[in-house]
C-alpha atoms as a PDB file:
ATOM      1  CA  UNK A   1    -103.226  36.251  -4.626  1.00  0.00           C
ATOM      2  CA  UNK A   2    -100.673  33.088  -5.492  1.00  0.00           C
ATOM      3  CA  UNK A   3     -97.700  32.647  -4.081  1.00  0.00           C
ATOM      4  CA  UNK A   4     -94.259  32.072  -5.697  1.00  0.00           C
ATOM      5  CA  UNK A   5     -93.558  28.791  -4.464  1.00  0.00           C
ATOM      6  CA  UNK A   6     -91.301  25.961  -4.800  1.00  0.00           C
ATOM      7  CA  UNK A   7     -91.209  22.158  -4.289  1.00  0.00           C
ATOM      8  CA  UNK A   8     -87.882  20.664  -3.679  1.00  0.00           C
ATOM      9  CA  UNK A   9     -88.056  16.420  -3.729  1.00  0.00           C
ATOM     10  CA  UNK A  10     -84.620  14.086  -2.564  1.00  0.00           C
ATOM     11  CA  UNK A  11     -85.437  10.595  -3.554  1.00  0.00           C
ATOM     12  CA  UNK A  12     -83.481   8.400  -1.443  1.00  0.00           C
ATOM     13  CA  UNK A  13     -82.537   4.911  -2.057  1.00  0.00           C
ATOM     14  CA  UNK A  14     -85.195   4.361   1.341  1.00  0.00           C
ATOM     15  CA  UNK A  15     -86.790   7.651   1.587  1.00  0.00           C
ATOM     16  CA  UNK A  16     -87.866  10.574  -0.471  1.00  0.00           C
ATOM     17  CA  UNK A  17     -87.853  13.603   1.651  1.00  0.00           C
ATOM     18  CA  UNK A  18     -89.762  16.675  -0.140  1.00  0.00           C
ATOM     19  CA  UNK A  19     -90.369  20.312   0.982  1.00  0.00           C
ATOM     20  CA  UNK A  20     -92.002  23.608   0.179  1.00  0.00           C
ATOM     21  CA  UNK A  21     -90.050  27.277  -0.022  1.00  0.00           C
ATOM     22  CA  UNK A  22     -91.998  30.440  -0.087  1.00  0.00           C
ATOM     23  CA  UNK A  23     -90.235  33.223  -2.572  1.00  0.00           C
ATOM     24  CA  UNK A  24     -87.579  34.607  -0.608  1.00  0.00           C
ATOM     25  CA  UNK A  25     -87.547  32.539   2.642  1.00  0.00           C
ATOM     26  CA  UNK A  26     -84.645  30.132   3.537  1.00  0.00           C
ATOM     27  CA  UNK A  27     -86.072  27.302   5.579  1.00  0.00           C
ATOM     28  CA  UNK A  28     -89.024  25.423   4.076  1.00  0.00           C
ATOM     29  CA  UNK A  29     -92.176  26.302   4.824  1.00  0.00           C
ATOM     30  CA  UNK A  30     -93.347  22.223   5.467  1.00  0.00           C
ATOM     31  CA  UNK A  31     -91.470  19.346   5.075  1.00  0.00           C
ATOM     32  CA  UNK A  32     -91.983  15.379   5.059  1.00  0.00           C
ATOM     33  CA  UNK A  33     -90.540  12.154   4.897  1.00  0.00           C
ATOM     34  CA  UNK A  34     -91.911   9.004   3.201  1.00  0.00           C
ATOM     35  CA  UNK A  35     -90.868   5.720   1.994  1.00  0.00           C
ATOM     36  CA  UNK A  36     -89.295   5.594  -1.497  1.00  0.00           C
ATOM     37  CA  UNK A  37     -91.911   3.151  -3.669  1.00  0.00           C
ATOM     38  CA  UNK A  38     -90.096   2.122  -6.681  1.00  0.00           C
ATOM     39  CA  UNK A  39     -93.804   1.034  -7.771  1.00  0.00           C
ATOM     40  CA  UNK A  40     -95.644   3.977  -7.537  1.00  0.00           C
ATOM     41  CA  UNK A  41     -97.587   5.765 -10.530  1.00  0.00           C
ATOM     42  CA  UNK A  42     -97.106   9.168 -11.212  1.00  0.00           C
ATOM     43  CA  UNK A  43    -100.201   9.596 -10.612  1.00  0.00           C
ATOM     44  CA  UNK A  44    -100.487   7.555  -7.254  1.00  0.00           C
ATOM     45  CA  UNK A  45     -97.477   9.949  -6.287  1.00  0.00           C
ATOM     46  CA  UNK A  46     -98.891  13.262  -7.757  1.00  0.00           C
ATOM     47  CA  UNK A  47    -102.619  12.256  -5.061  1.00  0.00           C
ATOM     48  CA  UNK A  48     -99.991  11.344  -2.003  1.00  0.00           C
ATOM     49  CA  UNK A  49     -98.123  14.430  -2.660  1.00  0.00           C
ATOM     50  CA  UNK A  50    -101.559  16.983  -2.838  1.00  0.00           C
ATOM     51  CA  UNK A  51    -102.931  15.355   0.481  1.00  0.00           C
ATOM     52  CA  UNK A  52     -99.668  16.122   2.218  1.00  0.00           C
ATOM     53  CA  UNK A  53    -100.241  19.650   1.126  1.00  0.00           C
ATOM     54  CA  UNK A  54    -104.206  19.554   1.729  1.00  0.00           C
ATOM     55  CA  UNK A  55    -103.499  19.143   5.436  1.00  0.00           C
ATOM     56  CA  UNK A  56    -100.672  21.906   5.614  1.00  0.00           C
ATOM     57  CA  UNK A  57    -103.412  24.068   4.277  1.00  0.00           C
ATOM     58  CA  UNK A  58    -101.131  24.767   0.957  1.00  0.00           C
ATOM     59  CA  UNK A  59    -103.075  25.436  -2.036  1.00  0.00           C
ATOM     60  CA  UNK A  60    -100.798  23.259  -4.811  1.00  0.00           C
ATOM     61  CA  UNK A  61    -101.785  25.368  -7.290  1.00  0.00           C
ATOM     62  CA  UNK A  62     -99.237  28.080  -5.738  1.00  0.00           C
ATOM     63  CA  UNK A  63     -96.603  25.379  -7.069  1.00  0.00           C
ATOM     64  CA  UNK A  64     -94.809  27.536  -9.488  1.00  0.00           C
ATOM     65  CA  UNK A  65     -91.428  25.814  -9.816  1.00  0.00           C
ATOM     66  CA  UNK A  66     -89.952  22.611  -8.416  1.00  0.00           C
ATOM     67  CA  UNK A  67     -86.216  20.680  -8.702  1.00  0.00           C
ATOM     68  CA  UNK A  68     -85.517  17.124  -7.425  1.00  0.00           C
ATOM     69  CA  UNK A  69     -82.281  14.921  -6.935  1.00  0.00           C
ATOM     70  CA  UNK A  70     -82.495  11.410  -7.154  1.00  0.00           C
ATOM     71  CA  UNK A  71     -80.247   8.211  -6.836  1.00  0.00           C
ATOM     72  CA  UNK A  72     -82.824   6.198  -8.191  1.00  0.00           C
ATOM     73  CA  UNK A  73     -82.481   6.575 -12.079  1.00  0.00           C
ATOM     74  CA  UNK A  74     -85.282   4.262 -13.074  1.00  0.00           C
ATOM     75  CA  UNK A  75     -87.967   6.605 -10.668  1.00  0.00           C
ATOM     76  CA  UNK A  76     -86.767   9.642 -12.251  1.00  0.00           C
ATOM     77  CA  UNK A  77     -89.520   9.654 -15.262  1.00  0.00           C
ATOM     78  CA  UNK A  78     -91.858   8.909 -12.736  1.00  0.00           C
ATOM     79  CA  UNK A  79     -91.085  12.009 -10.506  1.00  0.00           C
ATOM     80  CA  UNK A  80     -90.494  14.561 -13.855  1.00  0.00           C
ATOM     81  CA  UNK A  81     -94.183  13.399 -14.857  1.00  0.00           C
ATOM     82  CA  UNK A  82     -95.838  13.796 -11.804  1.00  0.00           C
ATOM     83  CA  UNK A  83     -94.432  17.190 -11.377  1.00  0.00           C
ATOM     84  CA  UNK A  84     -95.444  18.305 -15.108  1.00  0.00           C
ATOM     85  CA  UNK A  85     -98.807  16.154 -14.804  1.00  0.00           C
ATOM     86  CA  UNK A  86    -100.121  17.573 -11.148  1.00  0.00           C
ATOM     87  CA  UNK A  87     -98.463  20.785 -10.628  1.00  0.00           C
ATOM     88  CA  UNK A  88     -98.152  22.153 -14.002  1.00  0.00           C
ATOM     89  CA  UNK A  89     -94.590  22.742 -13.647  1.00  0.00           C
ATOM     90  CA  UNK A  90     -91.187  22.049 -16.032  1.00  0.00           C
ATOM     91  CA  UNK A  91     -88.923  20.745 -13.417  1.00  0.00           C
ATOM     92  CA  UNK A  92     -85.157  20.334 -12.981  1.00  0.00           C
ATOM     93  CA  UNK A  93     -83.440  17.352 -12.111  1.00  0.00           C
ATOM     94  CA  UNK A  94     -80.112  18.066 -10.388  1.00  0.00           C
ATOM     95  CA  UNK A  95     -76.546  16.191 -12.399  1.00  0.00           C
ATOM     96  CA  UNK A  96     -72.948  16.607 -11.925  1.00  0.00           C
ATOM     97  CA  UNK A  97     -74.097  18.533 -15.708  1.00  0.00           C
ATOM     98  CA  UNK A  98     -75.726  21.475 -13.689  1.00  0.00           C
ATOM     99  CA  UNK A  99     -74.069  24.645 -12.672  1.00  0.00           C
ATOM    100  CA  UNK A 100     -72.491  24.145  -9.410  1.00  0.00           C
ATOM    101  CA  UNK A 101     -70.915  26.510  -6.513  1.00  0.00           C
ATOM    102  CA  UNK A 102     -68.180  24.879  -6.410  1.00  0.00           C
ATOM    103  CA  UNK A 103     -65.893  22.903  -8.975  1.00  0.00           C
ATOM    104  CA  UNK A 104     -64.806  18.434  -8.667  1.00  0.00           C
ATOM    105  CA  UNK A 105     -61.533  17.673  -8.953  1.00  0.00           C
ATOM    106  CA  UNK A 106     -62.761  13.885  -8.171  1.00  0.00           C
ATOM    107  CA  UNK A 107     -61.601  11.844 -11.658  1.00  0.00           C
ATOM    108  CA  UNK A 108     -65.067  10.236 -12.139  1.00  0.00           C
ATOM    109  CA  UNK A 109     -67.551  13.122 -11.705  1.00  0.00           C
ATOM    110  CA  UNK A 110     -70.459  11.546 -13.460  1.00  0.00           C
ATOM    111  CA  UNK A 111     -70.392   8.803 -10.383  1.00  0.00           C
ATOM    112  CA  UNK A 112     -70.975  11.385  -7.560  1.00  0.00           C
ATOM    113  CA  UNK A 113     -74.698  10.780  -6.230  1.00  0.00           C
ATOM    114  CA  UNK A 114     -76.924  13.952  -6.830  1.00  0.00           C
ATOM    115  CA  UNK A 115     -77.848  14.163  -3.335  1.00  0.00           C
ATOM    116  CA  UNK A 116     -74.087  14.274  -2.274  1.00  0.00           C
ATOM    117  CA  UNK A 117     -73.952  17.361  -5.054  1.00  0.00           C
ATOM    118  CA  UNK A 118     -77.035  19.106  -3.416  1.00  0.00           C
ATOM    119  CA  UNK A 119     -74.989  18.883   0.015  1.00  0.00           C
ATOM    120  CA  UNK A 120     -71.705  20.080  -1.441  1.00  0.00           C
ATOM    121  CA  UNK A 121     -73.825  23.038  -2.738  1.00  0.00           C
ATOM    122  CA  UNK A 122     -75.591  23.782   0.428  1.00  0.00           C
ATOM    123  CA  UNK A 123     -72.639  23.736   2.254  1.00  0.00           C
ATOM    124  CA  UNK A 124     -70.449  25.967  -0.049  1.00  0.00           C
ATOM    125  CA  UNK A 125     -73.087  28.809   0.417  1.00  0.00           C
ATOM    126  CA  UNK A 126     -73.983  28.892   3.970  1.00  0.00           C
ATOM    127  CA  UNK A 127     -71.112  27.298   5.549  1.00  0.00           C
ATOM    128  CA  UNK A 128     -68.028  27.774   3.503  1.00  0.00           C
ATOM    129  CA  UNK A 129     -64.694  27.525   4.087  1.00  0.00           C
ATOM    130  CA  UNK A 130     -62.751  23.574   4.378  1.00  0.00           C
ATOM    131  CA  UNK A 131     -65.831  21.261   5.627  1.00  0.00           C
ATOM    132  CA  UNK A 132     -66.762  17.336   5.905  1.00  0.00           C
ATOM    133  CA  UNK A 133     -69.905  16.417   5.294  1.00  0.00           C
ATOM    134  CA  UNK A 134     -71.171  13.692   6.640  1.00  0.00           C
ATOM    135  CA  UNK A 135     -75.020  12.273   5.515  1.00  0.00           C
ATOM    136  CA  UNK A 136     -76.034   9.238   7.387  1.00  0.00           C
ATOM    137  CA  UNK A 137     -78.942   7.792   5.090  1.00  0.00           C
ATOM    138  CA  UNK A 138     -78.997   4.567   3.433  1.00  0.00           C
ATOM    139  CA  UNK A 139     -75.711   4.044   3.011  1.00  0.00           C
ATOM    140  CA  UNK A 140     -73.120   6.595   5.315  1.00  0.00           C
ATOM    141  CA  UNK A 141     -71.517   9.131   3.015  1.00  0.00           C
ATOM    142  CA  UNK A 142     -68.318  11.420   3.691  1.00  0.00           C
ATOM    143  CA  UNK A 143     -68.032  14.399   1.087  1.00  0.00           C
ATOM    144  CA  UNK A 144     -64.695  16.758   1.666  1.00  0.00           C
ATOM    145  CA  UNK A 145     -64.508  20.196   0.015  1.00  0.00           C
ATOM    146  CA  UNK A 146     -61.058  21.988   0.764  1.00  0.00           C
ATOM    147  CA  UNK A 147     -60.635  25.768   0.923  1.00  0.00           C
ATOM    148  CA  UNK A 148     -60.682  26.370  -3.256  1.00  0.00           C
ATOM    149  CA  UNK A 149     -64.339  25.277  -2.942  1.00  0.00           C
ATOM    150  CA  UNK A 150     -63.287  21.971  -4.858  1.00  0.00           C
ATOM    151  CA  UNK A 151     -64.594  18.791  -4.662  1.00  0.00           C
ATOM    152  CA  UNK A 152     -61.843  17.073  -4.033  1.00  0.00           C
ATOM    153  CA  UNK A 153     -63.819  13.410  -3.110  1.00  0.00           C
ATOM    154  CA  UNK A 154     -64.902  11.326  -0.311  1.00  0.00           C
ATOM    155  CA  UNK A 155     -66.174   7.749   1.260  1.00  0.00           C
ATOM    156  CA  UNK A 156     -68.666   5.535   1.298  1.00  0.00           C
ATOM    157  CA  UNK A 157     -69.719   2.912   4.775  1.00  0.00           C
ATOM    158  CA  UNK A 158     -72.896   1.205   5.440  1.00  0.00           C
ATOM    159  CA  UNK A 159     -76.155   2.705   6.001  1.00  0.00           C
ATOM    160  CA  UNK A 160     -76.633   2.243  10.227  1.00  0.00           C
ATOM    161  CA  UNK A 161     -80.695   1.456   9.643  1.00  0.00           C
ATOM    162  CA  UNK A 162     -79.485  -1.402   6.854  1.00  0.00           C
ATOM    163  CA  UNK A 163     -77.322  -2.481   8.832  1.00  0.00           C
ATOM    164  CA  UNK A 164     -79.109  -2.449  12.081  1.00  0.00           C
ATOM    165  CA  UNK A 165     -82.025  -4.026   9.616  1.00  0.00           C
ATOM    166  CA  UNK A 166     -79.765  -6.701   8.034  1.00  0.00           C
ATOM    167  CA  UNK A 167     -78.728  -8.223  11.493  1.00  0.00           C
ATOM    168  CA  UNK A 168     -82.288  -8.330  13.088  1.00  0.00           C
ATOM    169  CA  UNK A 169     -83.551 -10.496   9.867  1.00  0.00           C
ATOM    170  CA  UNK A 170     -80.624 -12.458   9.592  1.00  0.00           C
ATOM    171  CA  UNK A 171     -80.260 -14.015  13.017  1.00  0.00           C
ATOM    172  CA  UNK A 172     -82.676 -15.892  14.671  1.00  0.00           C
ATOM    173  CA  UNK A 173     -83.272 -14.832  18.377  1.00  0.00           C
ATOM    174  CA  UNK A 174     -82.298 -10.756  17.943  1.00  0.00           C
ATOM    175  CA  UNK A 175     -85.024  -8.376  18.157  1.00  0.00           C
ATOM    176  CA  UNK A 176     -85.652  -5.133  16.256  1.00  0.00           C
ATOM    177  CA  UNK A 177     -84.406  -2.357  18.547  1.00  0.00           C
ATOM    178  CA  UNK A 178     -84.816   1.877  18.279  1.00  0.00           C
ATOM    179  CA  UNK A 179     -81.074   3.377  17.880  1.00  0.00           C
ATOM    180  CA  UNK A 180     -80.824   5.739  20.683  1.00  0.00           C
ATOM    181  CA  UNK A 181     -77.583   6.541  22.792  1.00  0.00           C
ATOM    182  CA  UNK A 182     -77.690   3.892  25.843  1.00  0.00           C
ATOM    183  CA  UNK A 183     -77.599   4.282  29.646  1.00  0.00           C
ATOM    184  CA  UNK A 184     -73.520   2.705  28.846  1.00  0.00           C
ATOM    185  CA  UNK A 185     -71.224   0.786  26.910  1.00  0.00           C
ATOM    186  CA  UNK A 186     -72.480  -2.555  28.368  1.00  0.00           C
ATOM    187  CA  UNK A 187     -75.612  -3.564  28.139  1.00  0.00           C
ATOM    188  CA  UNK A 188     -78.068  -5.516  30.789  1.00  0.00           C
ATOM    189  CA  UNK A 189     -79.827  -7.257  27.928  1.00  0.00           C
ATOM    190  CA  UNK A 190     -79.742  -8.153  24.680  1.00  0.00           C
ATOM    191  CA  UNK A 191     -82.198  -4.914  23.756  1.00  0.00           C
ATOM    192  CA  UNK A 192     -79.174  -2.721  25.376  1.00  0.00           C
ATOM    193  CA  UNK A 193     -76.453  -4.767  23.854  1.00  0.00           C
ATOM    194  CA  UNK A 194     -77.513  -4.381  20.447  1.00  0.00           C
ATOM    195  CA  UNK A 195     -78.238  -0.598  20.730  1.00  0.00           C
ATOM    196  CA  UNK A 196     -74.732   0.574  22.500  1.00  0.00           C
ATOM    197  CA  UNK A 197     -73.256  -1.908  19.529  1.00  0.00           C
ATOM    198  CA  UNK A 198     -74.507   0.243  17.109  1.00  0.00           C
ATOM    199  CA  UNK A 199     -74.107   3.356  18.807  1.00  0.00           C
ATOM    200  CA  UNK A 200     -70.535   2.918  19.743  1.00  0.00           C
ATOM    201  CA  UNK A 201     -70.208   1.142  16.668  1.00  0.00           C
ATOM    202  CA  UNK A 202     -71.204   4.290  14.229  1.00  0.00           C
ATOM    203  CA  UNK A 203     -69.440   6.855  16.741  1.00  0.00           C
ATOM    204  CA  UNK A 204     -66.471   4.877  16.221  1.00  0.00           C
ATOM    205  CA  UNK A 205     -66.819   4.621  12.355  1.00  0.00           C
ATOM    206  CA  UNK A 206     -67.470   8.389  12.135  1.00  0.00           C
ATOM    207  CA  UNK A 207     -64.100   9.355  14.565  1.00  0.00           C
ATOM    208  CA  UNK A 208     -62.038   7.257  12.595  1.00  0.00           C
ATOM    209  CA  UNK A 209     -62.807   8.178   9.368  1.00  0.00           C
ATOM    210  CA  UNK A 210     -63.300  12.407  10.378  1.00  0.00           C
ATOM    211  CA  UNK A 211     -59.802  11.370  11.761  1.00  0.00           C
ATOM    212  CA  UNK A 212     -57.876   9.861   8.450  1.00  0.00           C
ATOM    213  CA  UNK A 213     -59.326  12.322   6.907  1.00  0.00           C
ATOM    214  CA  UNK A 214     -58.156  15.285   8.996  1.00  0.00           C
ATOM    215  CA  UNK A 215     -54.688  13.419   9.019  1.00  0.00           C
ATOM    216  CA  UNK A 216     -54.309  13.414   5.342  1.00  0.00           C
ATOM    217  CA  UNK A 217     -55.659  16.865   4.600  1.00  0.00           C
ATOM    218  CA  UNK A 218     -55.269  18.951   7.578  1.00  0.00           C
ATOM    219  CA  UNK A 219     -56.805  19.564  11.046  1.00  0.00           C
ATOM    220  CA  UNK A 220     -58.785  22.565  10.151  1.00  0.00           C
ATOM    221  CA  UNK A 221     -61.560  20.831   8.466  1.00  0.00           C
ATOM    222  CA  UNK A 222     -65.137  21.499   9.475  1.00  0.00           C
ATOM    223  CA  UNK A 223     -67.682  18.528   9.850  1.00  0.00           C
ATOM    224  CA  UNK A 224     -71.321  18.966   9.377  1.00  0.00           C
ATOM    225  CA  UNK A 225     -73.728  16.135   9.856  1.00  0.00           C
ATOM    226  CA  UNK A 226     -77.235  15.637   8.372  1.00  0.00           C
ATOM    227  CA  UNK A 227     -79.465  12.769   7.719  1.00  0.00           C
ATOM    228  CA  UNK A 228     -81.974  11.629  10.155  1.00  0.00           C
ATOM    229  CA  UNK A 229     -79.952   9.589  12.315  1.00  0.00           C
ATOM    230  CA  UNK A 230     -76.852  11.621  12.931  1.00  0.00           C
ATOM    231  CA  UNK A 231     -78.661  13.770  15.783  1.00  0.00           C
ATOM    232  CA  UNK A 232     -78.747  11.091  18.008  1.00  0.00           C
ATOM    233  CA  UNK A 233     -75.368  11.446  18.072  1.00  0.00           C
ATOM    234  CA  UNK A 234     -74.953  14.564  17.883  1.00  0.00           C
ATOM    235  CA  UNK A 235     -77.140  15.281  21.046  1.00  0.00           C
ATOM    236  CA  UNK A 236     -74.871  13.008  23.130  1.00  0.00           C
ATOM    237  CA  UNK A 237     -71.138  12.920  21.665  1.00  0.00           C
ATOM    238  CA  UNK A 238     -70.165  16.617  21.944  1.00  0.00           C
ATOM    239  CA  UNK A 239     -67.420  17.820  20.008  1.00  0.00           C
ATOM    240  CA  UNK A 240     -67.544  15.098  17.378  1.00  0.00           C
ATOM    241  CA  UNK A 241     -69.282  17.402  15.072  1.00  0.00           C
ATOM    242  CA  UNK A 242     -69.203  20.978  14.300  1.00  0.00           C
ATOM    243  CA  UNK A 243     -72.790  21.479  13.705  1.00  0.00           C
ATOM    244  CA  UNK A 244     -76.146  19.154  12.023  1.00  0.00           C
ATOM    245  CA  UNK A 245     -78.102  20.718   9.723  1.00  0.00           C
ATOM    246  CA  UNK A 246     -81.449  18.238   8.992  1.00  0.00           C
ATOM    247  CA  UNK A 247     -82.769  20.220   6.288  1.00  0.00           C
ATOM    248  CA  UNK A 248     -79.359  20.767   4.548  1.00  0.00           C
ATOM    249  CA  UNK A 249     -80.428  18.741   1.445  1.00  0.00           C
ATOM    250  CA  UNK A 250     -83.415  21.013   0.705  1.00  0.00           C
ATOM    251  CA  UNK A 251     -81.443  24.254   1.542  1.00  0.00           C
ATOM    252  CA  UNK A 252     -79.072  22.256  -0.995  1.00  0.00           C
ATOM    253  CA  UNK A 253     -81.663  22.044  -3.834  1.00  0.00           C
ATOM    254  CA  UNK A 254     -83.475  25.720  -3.445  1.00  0.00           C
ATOM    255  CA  UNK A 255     -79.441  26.898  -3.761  1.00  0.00           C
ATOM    256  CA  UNK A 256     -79.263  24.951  -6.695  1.00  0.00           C
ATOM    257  CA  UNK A 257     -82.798  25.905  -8.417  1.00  0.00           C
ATOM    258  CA  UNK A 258     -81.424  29.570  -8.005  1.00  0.00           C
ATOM    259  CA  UNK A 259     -78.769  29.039 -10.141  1.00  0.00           C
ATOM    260  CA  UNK A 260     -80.116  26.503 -12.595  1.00  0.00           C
ATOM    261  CA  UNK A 261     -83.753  28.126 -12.850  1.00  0.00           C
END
């Protein structure tokens, strides 16, 4: 007997993370990372995306309905025909146009990023209440949502990995290093140097701006964390953040196939 299931996709500026929902269930039954390929065929991505699902033992054909948020306009005809092409499905692509739990006070709505909508929407539902949200992907991205369940706007700072990525190849005699939290703030070599730079550099960044923020607006703001290198810090700078949800993007776009399907 098939099964009522549904692909979510989040194409990242870096990464497209994707993930699988059986009818009813709220965390995904699988889900993977891989590299966003601006180059890729439809069909190159429909055969990547069946041989993820070949080894989860997931018959594709059980694909009933899928929904996918992208920053990267020019992919988007890709992703819509691979989805129609290889699973058979009519999928929806997530705007500021689709019907939203919550509403954006922010005056240029249309420039909001869809993933930062799929957050706000995951949030509103199984958080509620005043929150931050903070998604450290490519670039570092602070969304605020005040107690009316507005939108009411939010920041932009560098991605950490760009950065991290952008100093290695533009300097000579620094080598690539694994962001971690170090041993302490200074460093025995030029390995630990660079990594309690970044890491005190990005804790810093995120307390000053979770502070302005709370200044301006009020103290009783929430802040949840996602993207895939916020746990490291969340593991090792208690109190900084409420709580990190991983897979709150895909919670975010099975929330909003509900109440767009």
């Amino acid at each position: 007997m098939a099964k009522d299931m549904l692909l979510v996709i989040d194409v990242g500026n870096t990464n497209t993370v994707f993930g699988v929902f059986y009818n009813g269930e709220e965390e995904p039954k699988f889900h993977k990372r891989t590299v966003t390929r601006r180059d890729r065929t439809s069909d190159e991505l429909g055969v990547f995306l069946k041989g993820f699902f070949k080894e989860e033992n997931i018959d594709s054909n059980d694909i009933s309905h899928a929904i996918y948020s992208s920053v990267v306009p020019g992919f988007n005809p890709i992703v819509s025909r691979m989805l129609e092409d290889w699973f058979k499905v009519d999928p929806i692509n997530v705007t500021v146009n689709a019907n939203l739990p919550f509403t954006i006070t922010y005056p240029r709505p249309f420039e909001i990023g869809a993933d930062r909508l799929v957050n706000a929407a995951a949030v509103v539902k199984l958080y509620g209440g005043k929150k931050i949200i903070i998604d450290m992907g490519t670039a570092t991205t602070f969304c605020v949502l005040n107690e009316k369940n507005e939108y009411i706007g939010g920041l932009i700072a560098p991605g950490l990995k760009i950065a991290m990525d952008s100093l290695i190849r533009n300097t000579a005699q620094l080598p690539p290093i694994v962001f971690q939290t170090p041993k302490k703030v200074l460093g025995d070599s030029t390995i630990e140097s660079l990594q309690s730079g970044f890491y005190y550099g990005w804790v810093g960044l995120l307390e000053g701006i979770i502070k302005e923020i709370k200044y301006e607006y009020g103290e009783d703001y929430k802040v949840i964390g996602t993207g895939g290198l916020i746990t490291t810090i969340h593991n090792s700078r208690k109190g900084l953040l409420d709580t990190v949800d991983p897979l709150l993007t895909l919670k975010g776009l099975k929330i909003l196939f509900e109440m767009n399907r």
